[in-house]
Protein backbone atom coordinates (compact mmCIF):
# COMPACT_ATOMS: atom_id res chain seq x y z
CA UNK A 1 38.23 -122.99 -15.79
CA UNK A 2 36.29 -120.91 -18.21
CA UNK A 3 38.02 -116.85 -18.96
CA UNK A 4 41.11 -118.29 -16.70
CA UNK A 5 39.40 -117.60 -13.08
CA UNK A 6 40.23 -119.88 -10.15
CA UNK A 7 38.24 -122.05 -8.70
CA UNK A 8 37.69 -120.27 -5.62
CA UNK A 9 36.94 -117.45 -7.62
CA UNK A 10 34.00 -119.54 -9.53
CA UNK A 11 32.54 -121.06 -6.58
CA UNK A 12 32.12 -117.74 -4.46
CA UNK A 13 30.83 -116.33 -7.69
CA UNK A 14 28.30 -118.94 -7.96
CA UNK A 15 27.32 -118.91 -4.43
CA UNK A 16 26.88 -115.37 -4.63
CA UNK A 17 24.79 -115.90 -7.48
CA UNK A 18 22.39 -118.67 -6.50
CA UNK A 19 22.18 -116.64 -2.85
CA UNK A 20 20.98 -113.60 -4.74
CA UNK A 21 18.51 -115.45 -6.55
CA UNK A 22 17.09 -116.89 -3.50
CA UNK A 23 16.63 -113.71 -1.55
CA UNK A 24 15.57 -112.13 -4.72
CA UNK A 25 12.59 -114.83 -5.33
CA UNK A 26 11.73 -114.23 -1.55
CA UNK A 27 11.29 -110.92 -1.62
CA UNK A 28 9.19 -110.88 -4.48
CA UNK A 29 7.03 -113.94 -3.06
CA UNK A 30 6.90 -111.32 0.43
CA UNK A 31 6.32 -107.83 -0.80
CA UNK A 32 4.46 -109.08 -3.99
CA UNK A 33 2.30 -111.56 -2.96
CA UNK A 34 1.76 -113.51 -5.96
CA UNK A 35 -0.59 -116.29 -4.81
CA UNK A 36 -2.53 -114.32 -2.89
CA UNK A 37 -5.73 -113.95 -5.27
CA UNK A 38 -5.15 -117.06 -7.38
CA UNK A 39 -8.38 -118.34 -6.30
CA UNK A 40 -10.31 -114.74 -8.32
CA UNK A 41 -8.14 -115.66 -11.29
CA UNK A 42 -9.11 -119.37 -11.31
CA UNK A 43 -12.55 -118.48 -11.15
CA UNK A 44 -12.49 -115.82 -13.67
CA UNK A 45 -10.90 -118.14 -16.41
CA UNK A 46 -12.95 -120.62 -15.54
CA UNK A 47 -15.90 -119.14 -16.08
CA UNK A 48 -15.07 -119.06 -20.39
CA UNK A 49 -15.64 -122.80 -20.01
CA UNK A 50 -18.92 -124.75 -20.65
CA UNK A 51 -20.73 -125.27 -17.07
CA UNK A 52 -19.97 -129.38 -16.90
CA UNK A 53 -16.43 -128.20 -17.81
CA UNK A 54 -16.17 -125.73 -14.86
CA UNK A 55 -17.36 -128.14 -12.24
CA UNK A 56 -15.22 -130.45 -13.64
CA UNK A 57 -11.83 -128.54 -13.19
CA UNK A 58 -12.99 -127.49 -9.78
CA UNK A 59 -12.72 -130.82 -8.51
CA UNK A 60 -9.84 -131.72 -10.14
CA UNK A 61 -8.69 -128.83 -8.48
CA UNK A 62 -9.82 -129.53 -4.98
CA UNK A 63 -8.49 -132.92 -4.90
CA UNK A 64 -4.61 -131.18 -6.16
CA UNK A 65 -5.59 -128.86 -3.07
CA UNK A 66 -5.00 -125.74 -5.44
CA UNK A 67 -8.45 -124.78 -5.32
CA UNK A 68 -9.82 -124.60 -1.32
């Protein structure tokens, strides 16, 4: 094993790892909200494109059930 741990010592560290990555990402996604107000984003960057662009990329959107 790599810098002469055990294996048991490896595996708990990489459970420990991975587990405090999960919770981590969690708790961001919870207190955060991230996706919240990705609809007001869409629509502001989309509205630097050309009109038949815009209702283009809407329905693409729609039908990838991004946009609702």
């Amino acid at each position: 094993m790599p810098a002469g741990v055990t294996w048991g010592q490896y595996i708990s560290f990489s459970v420990a790892a991975m587990t405090s990555m999960l919770a981590g990402s969690q708790v961001v996604h919870l207190y955060y909200r991230p996706l919240q107000d990705l609809n007001k984003y869409i629509d502001k960057e989309l509205k630097n494109f050309p009109d038949h662009l815009q209702h283009k990329i809407r329905e693409e959107l729609k039908e990838e059930g991004v946009l609702k």
